[in-house]
PDB file of N, CA and C in Angstrom:
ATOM      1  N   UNK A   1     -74.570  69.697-115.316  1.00  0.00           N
ATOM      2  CA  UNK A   1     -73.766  70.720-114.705  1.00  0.00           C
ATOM      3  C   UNK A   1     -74.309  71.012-113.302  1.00  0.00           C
ATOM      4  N   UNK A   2     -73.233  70.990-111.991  1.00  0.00           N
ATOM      5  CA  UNK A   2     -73.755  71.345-110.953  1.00  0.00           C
ATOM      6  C   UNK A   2     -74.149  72.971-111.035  1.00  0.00           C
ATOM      7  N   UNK A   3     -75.444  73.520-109.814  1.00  0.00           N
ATOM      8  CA  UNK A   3     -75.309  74.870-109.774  1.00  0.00           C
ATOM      9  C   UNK A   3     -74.945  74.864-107.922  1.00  0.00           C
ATOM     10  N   UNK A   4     -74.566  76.304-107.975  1.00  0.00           N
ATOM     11  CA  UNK A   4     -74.040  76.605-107.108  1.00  0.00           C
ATOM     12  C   UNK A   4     -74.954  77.197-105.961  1.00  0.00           C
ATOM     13  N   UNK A   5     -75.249  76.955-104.725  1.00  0.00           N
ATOM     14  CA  UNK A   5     -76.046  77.473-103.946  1.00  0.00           C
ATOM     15  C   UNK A   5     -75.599  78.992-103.517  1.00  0.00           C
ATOM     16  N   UNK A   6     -76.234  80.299-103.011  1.00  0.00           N
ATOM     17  CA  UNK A   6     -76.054  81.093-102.559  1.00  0.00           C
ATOM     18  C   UNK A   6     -76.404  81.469-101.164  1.00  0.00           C
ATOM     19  N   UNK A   7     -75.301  81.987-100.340  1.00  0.00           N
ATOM     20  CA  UNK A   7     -75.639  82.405 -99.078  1.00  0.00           C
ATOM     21  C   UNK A   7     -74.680  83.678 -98.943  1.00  0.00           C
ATOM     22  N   UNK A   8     -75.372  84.666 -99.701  1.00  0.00           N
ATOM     23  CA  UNK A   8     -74.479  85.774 -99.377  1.00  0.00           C
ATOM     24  C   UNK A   8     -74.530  86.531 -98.043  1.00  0.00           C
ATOM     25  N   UNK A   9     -73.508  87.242 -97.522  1.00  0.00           N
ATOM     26  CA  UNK A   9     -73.690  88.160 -96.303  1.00  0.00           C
ATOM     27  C   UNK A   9     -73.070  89.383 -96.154  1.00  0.00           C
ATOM     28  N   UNK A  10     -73.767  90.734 -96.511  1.00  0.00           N
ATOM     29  CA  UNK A  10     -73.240  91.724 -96.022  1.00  0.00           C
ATOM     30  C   UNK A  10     -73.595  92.336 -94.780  1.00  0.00           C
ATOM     31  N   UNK A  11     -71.930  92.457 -94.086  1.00  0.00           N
ATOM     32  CA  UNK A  11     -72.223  93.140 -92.766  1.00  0.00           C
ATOM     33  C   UNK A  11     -71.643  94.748 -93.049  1.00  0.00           C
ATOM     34  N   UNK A  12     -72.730  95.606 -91.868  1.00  0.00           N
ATOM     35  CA  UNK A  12     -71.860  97.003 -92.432  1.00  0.00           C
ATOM     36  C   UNK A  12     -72.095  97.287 -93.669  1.00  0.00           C
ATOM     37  N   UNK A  13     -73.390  96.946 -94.427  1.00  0.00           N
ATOM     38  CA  UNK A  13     -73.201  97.348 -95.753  1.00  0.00           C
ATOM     39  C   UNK A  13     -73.456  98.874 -95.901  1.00  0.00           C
ATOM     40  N   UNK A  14     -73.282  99.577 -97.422  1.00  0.00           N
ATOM     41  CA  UNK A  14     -74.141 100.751 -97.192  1.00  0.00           C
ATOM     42  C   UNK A  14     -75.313 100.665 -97.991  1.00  0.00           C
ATOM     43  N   UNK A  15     -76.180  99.589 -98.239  1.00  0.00           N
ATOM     44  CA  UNK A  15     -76.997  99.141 -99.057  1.00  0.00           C
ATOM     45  C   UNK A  15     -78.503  99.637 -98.139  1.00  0.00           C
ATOM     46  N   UNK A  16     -79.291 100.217 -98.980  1.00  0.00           N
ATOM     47  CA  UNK A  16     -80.337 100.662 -98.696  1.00  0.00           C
ATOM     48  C   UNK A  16     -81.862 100.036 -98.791  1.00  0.00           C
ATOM     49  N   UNK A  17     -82.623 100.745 -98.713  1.00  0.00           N
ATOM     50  CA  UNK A  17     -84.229 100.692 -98.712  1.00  0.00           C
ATOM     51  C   UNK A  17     -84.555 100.055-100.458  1.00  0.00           C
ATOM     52  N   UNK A  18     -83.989 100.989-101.380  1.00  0.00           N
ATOM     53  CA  UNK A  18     -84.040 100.916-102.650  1.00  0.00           C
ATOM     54  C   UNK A  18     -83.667  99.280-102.738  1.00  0.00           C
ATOM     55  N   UNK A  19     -82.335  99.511-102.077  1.00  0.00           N
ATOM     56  CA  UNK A  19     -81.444  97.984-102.754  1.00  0.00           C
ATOM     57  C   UNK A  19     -82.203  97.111-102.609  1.00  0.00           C
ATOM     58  N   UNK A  20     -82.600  96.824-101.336  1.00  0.00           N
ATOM     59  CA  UNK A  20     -83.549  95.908-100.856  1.00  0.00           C
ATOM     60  C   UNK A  20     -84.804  95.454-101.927  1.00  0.00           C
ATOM     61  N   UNK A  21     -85.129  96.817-102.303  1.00  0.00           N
ATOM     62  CA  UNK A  21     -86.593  96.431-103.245  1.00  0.00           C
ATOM     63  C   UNK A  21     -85.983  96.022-104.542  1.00  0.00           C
ATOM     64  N   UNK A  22     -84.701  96.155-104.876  1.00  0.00           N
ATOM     65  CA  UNK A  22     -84.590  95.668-105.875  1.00  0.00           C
ATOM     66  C   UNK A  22     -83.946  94.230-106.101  1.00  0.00           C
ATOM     67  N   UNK A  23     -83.618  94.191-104.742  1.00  0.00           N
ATOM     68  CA  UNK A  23     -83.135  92.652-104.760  1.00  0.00           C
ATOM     69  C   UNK A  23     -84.189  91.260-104.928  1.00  0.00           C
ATOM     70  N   UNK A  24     -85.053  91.852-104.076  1.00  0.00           N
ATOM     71  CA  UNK A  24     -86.351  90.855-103.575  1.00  0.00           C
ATOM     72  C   UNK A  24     -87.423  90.807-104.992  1.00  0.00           C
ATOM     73  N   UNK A  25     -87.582  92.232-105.740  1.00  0.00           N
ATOM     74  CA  UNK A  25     -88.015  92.000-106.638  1.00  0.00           C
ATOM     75  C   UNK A  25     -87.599  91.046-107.521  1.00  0.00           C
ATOM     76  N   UNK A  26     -86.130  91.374-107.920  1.00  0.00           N
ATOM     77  CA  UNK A  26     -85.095  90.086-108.724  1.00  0.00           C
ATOM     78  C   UNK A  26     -85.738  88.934-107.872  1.00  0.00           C
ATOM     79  N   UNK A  27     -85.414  88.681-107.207  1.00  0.00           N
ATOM     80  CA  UNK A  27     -85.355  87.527-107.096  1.00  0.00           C
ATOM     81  C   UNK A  27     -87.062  86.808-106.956  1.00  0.00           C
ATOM     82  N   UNK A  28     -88.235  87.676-106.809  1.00  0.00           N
ATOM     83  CA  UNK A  28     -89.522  87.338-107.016  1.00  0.00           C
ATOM     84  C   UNK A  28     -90.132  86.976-108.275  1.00  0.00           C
ATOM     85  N   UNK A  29     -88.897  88.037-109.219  1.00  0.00           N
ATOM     86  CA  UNK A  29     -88.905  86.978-110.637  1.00  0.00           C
ATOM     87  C   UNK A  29     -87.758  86.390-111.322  1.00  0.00           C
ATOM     88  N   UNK A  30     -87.033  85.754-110.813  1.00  0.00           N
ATOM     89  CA  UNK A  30     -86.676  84.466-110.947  1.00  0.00           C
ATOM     90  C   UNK A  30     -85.641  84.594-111.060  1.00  0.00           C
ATOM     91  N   UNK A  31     -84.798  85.856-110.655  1.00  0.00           N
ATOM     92  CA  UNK A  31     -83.418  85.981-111.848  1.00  0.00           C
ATOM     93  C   UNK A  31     -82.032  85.996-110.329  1.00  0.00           C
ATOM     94  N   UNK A  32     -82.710  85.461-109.640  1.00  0.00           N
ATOM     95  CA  UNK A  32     -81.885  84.840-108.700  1.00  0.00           C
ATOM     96  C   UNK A  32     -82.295  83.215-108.066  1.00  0.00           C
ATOM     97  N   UNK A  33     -82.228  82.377-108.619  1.00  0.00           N
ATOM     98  CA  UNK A  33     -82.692  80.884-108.933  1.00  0.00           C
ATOM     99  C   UNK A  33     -81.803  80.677-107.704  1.00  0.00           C
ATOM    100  N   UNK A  34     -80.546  80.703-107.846  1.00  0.00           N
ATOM    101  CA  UNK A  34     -79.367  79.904-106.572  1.00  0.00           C
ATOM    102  C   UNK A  34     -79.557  80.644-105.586  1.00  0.00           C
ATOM    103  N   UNK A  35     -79.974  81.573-104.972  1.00  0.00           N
ATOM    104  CA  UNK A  35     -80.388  82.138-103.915  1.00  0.00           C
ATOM    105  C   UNK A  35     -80.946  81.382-102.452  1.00  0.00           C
ATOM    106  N   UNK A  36     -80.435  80.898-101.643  1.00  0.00           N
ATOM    107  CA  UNK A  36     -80.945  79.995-100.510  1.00  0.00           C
ATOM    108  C   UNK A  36     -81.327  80.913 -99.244  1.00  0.00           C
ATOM    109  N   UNK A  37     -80.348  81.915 -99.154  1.00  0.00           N
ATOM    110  CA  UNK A  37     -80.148  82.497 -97.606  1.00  0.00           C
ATOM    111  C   UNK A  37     -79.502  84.096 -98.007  1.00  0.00           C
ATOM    112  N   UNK A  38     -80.163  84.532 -97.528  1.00  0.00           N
ATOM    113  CA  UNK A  38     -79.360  86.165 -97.638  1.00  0.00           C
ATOM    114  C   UNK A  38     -79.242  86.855 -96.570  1.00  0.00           C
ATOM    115  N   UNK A  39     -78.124  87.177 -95.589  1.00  0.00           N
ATOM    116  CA  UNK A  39     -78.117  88.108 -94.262  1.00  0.00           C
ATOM    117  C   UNK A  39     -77.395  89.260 -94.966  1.00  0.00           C
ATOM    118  N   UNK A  40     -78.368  90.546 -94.536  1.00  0.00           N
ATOM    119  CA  UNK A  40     -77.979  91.723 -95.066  1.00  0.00           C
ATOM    120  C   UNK A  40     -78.022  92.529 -93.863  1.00  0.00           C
ATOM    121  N   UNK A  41     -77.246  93.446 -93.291  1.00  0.00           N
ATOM    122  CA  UNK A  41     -76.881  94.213 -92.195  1.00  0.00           C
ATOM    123  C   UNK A  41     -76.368  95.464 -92.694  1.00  0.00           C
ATOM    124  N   UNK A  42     -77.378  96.556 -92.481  1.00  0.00           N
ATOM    125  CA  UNK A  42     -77.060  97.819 -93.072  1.00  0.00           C
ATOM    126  C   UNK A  42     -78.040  99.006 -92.221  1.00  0.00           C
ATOM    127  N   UNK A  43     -77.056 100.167 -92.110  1.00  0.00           N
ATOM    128  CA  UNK A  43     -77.519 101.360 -91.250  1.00  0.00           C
ATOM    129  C   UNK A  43     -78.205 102.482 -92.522  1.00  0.00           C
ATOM    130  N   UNK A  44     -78.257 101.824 -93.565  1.00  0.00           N
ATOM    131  CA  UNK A  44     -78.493 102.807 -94.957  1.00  0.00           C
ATOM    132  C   UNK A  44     -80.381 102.186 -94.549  1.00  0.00           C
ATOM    133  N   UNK A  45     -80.729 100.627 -94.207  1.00  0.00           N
ATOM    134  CA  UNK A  45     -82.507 100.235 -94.106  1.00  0.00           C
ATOM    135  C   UNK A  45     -82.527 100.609 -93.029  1.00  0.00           C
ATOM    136  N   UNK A  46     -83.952 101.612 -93.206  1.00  0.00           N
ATOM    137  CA  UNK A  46     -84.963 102.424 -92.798  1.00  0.00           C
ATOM    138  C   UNK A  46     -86.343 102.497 -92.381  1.00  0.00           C
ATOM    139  N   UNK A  47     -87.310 102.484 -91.467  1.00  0.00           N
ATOM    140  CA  UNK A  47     -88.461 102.408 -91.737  1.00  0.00           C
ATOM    141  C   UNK A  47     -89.028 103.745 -92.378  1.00  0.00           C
ATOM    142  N   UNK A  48     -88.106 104.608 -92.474  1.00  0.00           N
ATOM    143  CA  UNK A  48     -88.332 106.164 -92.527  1.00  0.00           C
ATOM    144  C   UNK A  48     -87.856 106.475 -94.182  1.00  0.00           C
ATOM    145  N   UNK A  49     -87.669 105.449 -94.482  1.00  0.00           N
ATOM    146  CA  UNK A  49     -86.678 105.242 -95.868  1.00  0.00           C
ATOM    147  C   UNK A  49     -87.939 104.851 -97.350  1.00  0.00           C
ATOM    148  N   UNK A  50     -87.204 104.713 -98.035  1.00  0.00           N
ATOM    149  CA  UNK A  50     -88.310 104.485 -99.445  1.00  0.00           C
ATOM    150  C   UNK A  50     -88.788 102.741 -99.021  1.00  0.00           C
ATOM    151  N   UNK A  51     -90.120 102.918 -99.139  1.00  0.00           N
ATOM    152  CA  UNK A  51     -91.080 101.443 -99.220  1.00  0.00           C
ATOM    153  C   UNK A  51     -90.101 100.081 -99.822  1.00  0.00           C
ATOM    154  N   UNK A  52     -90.176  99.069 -99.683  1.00  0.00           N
ATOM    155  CA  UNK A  52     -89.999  97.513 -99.970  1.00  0.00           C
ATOM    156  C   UNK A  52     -90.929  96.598-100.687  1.00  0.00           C
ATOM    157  N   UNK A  53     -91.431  96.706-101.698  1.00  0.00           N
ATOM    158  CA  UNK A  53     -92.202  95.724-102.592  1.00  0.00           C
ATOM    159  C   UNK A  53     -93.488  96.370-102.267  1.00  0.00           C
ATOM    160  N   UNK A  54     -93.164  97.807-101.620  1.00  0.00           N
ATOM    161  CA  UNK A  54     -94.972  98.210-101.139  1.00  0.00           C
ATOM    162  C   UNK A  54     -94.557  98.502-100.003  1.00  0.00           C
ATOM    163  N   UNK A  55     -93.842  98.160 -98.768  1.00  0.00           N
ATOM    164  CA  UNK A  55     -94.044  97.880 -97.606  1.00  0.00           C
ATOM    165  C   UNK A  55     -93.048  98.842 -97.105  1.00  0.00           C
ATOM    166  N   UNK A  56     -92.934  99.051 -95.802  1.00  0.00           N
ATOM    167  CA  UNK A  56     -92.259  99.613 -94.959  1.00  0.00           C
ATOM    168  C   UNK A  56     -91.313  98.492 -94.108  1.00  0.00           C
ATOM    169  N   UNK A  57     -90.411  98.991 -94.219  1.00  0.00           N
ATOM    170  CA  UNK A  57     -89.437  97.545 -93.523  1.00  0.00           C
ATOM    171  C   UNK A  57     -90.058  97.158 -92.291  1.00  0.00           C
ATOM    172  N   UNK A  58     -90.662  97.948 -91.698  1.00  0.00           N
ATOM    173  CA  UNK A  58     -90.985  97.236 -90.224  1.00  0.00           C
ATOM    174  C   UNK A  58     -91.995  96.118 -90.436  1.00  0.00           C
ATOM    175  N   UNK A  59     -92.510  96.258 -91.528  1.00  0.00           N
ATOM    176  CA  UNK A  59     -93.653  94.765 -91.664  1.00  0.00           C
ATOM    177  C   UNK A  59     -92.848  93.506 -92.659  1.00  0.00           C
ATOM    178  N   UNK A  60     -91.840  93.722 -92.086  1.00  0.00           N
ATOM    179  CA  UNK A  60     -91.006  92.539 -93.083  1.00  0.00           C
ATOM    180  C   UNK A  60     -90.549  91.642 -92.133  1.00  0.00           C
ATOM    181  N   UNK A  61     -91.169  91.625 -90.682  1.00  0.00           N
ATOM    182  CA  UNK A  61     -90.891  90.929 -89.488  1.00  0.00           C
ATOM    183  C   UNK A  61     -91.317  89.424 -89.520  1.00  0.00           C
ATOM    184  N   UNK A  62     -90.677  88.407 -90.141  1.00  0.00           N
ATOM    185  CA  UNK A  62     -91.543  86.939 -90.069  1.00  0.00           C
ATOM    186  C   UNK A  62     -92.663  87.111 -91.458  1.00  0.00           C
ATOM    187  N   UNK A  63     -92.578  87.998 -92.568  1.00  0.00           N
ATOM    188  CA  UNK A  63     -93.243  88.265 -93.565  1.00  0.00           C
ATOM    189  C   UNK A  63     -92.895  87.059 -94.413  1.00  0.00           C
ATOM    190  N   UNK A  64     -93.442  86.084 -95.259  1.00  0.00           N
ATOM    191  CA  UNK A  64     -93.109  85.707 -96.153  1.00  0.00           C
ATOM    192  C   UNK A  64     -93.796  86.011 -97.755  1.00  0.00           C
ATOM    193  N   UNK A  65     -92.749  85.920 -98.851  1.00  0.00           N
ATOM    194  CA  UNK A  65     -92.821  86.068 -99.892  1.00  0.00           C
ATOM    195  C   UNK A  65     -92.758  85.217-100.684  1.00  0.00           C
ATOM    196  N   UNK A  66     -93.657  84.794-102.100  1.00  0.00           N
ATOM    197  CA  UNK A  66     -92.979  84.083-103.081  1.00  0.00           C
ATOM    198  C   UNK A  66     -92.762  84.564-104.251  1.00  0.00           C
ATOM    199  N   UNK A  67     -92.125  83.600-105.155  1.00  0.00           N
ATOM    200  CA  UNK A  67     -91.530  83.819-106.744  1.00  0.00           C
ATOM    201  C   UNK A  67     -92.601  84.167-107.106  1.00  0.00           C
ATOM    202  N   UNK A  68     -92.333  84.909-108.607  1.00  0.00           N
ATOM    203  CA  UNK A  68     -93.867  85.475-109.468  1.00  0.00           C
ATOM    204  C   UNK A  68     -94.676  83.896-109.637  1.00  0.00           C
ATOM    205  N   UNK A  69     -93.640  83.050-109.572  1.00  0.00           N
ATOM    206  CA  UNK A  69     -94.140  81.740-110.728  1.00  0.00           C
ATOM    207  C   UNK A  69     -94.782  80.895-109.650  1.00  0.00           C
ATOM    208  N   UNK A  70     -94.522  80.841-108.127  1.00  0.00           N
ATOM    209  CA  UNK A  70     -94.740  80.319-106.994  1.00  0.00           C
ATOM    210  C   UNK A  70     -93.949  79.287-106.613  1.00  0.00           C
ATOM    211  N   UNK A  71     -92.940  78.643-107.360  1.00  0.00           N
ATOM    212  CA  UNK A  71     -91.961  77.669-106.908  1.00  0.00           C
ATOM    213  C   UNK A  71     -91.258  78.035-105.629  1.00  0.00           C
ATOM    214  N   UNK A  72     -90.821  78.925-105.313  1.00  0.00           N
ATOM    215  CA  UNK A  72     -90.162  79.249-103.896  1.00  0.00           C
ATOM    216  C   UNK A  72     -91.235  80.237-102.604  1.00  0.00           C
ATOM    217  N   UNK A  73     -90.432  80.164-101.557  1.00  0.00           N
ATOM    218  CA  UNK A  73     -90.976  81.050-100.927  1.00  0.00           C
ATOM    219  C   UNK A  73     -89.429  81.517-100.314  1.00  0.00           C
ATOM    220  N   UNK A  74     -89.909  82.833 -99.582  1.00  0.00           N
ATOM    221  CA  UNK A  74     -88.993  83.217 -98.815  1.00  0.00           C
ATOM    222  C   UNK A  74     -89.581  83.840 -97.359  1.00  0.00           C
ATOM    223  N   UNK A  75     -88.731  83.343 -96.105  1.00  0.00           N
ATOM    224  CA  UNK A  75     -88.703  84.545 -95.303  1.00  0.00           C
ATOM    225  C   UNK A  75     -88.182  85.240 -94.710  1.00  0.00           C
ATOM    226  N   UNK A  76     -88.435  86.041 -94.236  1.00  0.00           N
ATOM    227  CA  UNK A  76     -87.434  87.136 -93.565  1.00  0.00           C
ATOM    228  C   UNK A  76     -88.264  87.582 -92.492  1.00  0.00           C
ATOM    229  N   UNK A  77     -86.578  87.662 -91.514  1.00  0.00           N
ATOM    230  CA  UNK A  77     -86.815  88.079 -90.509  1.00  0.00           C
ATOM    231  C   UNK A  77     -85.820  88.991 -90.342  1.00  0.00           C
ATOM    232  N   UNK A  78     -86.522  90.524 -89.829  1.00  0.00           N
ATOM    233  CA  UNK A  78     -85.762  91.535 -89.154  1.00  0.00           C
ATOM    234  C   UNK A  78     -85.362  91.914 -88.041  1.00  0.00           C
ATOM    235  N   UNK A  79     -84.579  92.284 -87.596  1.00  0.00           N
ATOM    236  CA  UNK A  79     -84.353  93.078 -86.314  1.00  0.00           C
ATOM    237  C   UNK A  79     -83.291  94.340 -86.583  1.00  0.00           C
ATOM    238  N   UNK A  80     -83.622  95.206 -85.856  1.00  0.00           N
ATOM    239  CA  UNK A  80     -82.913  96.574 -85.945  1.00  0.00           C
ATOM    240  C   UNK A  80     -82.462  96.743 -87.809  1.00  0.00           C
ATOM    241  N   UNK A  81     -81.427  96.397 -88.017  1.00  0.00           N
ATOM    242  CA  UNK A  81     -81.483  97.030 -89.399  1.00  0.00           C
ATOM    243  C   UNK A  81     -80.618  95.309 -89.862  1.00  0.00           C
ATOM    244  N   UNK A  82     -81.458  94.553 -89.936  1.00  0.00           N
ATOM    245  CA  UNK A  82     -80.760  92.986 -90.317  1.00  0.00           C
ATOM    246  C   UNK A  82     -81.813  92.449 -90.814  1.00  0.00           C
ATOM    247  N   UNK A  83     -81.813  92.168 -92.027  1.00  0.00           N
ATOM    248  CA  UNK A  83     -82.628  91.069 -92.727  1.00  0.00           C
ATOM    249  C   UNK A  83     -82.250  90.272 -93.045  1.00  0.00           C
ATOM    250  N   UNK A  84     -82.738  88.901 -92.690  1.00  0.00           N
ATOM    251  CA  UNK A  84     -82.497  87.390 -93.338  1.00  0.00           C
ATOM    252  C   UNK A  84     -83.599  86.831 -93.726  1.00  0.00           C
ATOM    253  N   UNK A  85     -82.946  86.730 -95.060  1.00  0.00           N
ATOM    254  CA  UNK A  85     -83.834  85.849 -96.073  1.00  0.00           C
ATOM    255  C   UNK A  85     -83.442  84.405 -96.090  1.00  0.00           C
ATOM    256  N   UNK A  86     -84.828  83.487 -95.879  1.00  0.00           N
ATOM    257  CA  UNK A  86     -84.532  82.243 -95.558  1.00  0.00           C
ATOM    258  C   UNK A  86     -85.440  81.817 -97.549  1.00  0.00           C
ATOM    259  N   UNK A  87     -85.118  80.784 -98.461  1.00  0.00           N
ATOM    260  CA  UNK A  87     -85.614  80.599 -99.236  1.00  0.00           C
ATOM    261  C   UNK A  87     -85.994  78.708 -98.874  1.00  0.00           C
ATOM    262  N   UNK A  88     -86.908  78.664 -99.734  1.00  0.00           N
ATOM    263  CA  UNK A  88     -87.644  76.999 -99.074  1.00  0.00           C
ATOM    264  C   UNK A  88     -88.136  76.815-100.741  1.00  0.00           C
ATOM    265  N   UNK A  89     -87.712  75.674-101.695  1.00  0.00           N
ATOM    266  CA  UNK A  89     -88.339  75.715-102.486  1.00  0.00           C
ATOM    267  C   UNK A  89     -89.934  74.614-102.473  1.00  0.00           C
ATOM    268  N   UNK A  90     -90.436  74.670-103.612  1.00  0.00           N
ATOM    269  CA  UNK A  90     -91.583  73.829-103.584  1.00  0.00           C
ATOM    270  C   UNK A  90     -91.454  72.857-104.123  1.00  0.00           C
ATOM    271  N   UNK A  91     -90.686  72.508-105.511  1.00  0.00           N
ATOM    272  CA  UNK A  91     -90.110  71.481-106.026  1.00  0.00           C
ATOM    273  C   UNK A  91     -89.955  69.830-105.423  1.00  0.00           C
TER     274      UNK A  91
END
């Protein structure tokens, strides 16, 4: 069975600080596998806003992350209130 790659993009979202931590968490353990690329654009992320995996969005500049298991990495890069998640697997 083929799977399907993901490159989602919200522009204008109203998706927040929270969302964020809960996305990256998902997907740090595993439960976003098809995940390649994520551009998220939202006036709701904050540096003034609730923390990111620990962090304050402003240190999510060129930050990279991996899966709990270490097969992927991700990075992201911010500017003003835009994060893109780039994913690279190890496989």
């Amino acid at each position: 069975m083929a799977t399907r790659n993901l490159y989602p993009e919200f522009r204008l979202s109203h998706l927040d600080n929270k969302d964020l931590d809960v996305i990256f968490r998902s997907w740090k353990a595993g439960k976003l596998p098809n995940l390649k690329c994520l551009w998220l654009d939202s006036l709701g992320i904050t540096d003034n806003g609730a923390t990111i995996l620990g962090m304050k969005f402003s240190e999510f500049d060129k930050k990279v992350i991996l899966t709990d298991d270490g097969s992927k990495k991700a990075t992201l890069t911010i500017k003003d209130q835009r994060v893109v998640m780039s994913v690279t697997s190890f496989e």
